[in-house]
PDB file of N, CA and C in Angstrom:
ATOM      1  N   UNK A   1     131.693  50.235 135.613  1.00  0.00           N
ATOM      2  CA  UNK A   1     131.159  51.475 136.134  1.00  0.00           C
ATOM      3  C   UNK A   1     132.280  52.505 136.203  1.00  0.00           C
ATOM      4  N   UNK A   2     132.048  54.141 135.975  1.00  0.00           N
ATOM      5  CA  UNK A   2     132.960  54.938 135.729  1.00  0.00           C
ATOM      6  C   UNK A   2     133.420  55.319 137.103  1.00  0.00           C
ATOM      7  N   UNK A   3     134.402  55.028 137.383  1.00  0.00           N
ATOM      8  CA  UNK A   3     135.177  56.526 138.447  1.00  0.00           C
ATOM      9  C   UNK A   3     135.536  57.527 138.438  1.00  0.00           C
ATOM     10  N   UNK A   4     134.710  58.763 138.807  1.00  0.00           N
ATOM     11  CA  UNK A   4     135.215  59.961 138.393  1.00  0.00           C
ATOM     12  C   UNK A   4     136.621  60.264 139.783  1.00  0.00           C
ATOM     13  N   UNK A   5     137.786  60.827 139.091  1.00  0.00           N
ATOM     14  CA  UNK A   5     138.620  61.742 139.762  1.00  0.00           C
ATOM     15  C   UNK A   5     138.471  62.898 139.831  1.00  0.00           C
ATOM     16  N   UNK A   6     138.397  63.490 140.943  1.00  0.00           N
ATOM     17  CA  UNK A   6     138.504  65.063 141.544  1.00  0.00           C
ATOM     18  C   UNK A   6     139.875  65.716 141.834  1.00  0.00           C
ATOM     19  N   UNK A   7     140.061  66.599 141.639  1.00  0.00           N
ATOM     20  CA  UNK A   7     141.035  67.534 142.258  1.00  0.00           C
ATOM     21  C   UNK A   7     140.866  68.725 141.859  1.00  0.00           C
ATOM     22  N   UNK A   8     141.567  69.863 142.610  1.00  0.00           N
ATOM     23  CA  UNK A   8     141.370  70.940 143.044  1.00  0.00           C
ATOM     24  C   UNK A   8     142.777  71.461 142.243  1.00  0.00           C
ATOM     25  N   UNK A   9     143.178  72.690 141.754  1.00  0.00           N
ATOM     26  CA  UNK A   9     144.145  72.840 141.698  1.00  0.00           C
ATOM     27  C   UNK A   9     144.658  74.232 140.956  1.00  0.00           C
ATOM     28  N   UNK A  10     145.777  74.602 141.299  1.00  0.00           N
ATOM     29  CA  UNK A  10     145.712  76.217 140.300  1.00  0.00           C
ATOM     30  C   UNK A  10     146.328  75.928 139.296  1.00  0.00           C
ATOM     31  N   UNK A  11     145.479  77.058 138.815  1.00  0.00           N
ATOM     32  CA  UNK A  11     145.541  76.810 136.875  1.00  0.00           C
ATOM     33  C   UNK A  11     147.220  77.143 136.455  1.00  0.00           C
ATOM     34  N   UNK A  12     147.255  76.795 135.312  1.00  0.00           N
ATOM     35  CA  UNK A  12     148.586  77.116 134.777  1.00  0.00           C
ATOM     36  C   UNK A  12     148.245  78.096 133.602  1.00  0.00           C
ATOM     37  N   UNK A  13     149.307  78.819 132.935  1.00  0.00           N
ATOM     38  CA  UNK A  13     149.002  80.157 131.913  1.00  0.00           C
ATOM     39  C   UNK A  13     148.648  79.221 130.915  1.00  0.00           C
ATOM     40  N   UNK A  14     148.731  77.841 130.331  1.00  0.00           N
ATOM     41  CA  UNK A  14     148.202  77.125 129.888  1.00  0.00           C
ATOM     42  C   UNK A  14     146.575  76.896 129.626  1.00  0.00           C
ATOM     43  N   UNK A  15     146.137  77.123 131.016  1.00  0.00           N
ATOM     44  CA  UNK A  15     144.504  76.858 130.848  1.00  0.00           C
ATOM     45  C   UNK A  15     143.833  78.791 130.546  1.00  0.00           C
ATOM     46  N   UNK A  16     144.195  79.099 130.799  1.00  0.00           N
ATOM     47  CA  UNK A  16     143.280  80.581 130.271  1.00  0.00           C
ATOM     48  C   UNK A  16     142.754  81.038 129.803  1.00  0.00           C
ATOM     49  N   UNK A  17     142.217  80.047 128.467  1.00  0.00           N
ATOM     50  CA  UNK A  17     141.038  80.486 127.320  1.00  0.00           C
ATOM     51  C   UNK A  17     140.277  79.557 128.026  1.00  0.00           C
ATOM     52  N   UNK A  18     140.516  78.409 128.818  1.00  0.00           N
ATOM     53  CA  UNK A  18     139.751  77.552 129.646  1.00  0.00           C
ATOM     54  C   UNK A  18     138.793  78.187 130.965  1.00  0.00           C
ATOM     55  N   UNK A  19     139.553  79.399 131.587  1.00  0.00           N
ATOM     56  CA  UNK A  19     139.043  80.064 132.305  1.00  0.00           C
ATOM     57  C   UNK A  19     138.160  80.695 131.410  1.00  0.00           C
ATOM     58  N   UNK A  20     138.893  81.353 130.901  1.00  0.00           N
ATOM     59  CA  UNK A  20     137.912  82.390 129.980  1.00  0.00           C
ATOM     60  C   UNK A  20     136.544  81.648 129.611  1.00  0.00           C
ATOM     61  N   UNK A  21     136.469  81.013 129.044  1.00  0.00           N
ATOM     62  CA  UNK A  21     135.430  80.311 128.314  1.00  0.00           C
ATOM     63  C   UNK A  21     134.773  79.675 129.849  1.00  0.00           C
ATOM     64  N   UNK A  22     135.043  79.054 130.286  1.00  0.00           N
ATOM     65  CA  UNK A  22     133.811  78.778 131.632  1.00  0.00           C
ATOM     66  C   UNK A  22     133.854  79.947 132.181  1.00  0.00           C
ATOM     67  N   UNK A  23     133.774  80.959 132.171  1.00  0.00           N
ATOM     68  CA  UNK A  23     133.343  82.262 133.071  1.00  0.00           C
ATOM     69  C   UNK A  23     132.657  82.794 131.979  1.00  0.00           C
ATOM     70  N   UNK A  24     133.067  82.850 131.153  1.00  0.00           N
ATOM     71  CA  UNK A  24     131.851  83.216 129.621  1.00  0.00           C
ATOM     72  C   UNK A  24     130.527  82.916 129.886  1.00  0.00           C
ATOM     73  N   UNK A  25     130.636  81.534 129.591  1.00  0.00           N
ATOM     74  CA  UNK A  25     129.732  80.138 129.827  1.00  0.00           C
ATOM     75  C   UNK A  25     128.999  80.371 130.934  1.00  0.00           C
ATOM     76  N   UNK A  26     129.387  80.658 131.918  1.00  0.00           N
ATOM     77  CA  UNK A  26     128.743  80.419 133.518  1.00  0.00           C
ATOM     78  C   UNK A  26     127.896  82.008 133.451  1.00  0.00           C
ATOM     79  N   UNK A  27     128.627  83.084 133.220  1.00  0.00           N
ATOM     80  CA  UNK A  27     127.775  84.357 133.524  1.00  0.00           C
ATOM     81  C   UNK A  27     127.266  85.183 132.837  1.00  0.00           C
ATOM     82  N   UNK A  28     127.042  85.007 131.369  1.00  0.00           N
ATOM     83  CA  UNK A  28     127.028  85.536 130.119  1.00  0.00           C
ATOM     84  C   UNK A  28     125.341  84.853 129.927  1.00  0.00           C
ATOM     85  N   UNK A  29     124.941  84.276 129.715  1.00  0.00           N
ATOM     86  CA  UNK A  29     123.241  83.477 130.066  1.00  0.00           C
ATOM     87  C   UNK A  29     122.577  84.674 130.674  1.00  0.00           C
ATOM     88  N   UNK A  30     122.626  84.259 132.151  1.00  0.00           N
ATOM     89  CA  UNK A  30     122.012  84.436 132.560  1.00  0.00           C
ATOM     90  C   UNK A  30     121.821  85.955 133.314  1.00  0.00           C
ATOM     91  N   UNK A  31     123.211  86.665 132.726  1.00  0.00           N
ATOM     92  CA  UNK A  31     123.235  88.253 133.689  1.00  0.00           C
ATOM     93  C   UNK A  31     123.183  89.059 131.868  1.00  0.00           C
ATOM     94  N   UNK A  32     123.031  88.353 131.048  1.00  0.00           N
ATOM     95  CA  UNK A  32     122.738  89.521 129.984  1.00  0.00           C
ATOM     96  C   UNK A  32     121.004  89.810 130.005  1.00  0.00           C
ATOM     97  N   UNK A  33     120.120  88.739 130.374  1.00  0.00           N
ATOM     98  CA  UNK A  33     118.711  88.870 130.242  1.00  0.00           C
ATOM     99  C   UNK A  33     118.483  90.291 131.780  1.00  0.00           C
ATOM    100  N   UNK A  34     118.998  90.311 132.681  1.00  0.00           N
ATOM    101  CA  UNK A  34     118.930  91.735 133.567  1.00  0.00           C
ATOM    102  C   UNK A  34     119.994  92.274 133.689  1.00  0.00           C
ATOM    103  N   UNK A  35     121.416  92.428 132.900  1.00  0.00           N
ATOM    104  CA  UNK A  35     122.014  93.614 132.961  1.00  0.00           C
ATOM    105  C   UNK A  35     121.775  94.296 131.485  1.00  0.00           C
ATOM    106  N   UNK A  36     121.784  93.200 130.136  1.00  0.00           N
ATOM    107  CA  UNK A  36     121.381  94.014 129.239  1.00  0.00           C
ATOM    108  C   UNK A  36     122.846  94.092 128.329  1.00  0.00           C
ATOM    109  N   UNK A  37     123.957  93.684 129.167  1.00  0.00           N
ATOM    110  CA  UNK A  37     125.371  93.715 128.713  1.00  0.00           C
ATOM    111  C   UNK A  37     126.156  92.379 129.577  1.00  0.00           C
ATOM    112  N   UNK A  38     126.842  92.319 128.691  1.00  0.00           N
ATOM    113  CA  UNK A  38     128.137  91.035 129.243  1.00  0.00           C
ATOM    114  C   UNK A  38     128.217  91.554 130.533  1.00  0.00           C
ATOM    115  N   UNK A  39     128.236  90.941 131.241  1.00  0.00           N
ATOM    116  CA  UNK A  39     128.903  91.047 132.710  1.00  0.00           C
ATOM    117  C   UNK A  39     130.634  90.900 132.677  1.00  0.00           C
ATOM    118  N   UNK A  40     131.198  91.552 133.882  1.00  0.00           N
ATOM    119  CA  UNK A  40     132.676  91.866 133.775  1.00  0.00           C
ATOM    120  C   UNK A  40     133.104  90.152 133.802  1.00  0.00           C
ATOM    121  N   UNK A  41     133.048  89.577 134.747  1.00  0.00           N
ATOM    122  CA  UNK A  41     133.817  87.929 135.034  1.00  0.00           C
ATOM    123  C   UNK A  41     133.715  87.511 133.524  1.00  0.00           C
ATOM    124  N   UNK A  42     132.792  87.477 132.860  1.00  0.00           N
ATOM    125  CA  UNK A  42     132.716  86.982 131.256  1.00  0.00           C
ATOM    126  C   UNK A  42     133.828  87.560 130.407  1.00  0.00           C
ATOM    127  N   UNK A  43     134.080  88.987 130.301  1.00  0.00           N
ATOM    128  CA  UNK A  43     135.642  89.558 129.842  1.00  0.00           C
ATOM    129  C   UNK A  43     136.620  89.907 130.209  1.00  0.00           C
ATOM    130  N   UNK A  44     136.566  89.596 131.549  1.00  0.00           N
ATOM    131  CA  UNK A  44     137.954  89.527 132.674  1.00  0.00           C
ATOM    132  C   UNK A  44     139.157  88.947 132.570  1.00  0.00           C
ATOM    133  N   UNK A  45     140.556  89.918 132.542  1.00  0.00           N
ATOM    134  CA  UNK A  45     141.424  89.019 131.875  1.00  0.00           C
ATOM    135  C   UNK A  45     141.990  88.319 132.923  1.00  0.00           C
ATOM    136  N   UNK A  46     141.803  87.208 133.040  1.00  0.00           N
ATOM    137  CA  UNK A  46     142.485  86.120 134.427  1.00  0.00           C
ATOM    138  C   UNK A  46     143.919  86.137 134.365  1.00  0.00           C
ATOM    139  N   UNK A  47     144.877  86.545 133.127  1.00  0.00           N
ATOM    140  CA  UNK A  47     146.168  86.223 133.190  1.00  0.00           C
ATOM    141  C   UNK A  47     146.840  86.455 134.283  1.00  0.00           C
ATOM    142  N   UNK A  48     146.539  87.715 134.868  1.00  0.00           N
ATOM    143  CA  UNK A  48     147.703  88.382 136.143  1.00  0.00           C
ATOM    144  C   UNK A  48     146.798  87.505 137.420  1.00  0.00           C
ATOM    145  N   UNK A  49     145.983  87.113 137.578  1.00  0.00           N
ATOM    146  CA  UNK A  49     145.681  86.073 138.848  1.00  0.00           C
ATOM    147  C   UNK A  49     146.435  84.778 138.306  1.00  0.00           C
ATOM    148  N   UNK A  50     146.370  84.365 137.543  1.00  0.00           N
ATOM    149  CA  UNK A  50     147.063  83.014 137.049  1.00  0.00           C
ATOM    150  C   UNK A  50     148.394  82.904 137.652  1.00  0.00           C
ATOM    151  N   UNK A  51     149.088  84.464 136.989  1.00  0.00           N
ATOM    152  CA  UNK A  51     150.190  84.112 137.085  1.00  0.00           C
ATOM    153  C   UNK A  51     150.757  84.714 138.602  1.00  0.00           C
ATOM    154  N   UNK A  52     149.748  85.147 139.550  1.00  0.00           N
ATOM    155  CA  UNK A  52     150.274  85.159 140.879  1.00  0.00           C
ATOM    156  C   UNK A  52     149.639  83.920 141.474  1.00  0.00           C
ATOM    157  N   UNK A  53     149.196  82.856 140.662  1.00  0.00           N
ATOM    158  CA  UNK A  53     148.336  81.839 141.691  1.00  0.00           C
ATOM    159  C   UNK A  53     147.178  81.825 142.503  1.00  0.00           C
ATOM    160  N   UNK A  54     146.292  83.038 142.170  1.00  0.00           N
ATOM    161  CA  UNK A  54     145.076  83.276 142.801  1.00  0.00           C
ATOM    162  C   UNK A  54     143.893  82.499 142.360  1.00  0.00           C
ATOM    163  N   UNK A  55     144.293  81.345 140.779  1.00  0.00           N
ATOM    164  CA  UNK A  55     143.205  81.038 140.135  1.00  0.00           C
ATOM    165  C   UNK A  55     143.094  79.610 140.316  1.00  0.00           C
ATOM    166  N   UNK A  56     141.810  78.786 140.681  1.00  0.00           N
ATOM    167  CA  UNK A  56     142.193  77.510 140.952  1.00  0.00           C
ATOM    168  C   UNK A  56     140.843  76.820 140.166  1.00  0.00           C
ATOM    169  N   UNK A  57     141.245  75.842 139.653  1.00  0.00           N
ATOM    170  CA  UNK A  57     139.680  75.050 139.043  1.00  0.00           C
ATOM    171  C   UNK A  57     140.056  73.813 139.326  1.00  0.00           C
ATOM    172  N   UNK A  58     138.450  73.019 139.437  1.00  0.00           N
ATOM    173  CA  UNK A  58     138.298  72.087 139.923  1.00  0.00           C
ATOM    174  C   UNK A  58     138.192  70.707 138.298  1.00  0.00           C
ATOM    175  N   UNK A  59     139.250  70.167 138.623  1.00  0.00           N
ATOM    176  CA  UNK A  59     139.328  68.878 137.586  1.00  0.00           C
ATOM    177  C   UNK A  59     139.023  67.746 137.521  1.00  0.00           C
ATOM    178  N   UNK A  60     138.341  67.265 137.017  1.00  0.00           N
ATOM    179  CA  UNK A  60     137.454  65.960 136.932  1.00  0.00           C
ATOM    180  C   UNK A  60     137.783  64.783 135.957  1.00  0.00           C
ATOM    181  N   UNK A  61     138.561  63.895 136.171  1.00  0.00           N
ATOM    182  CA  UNK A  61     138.819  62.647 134.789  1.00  0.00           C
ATOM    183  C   UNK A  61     137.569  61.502 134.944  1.00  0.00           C
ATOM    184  N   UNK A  62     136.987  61.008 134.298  1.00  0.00           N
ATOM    185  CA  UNK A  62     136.303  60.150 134.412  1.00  0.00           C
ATOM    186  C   UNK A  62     136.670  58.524 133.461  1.00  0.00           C
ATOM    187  N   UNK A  63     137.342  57.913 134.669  1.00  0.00           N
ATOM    188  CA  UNK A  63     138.109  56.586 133.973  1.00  0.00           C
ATOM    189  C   UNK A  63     136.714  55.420 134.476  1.00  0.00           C
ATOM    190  N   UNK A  64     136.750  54.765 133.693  1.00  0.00           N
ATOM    191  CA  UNK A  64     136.403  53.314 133.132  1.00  0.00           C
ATOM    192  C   UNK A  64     136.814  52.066 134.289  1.00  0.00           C
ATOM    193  N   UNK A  65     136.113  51.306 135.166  1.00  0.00           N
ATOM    194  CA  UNK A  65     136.480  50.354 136.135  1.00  0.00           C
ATOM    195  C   UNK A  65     136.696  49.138 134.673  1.00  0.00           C
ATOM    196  N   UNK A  66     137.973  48.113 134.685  1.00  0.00           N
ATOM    197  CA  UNK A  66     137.833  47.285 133.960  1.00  0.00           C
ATOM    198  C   UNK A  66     138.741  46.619 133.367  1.00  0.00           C
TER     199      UNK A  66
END
């Protein structure tokens, strides 16, 4: 049976097309059918929160008992 690991943690300038792309992903659906246009979080450039540490995502490994 799998164990998933959790943690919490701020991103590194490393993950940022990672941000990018889940904020794409997450608000781009469902706010273009009533705004009609991309919503801002979808083309928001996260770099300058990154790199003051304001940005944090939640990480998940899912290992194998065995």
């Amino acid at each position: 049976m799998p164990t998933n690991i959790a943690k919490i943690r701020r991103v590194d300038p490393g993950d940022a097309d990672t941000v990018q792309r889940i904020n794409a992903d997450a608000y781009t659906p469902g706010y273009m059918a009533v705004l009609g246009t991309v919503p801002k979080p979808a083309t928001e450039d996260y770099g300058s929160g990154i790199e003051r540490g304001e940005v944090w995502i939640l990480e998940i490994q899912v290992r194998s008992r065995g």
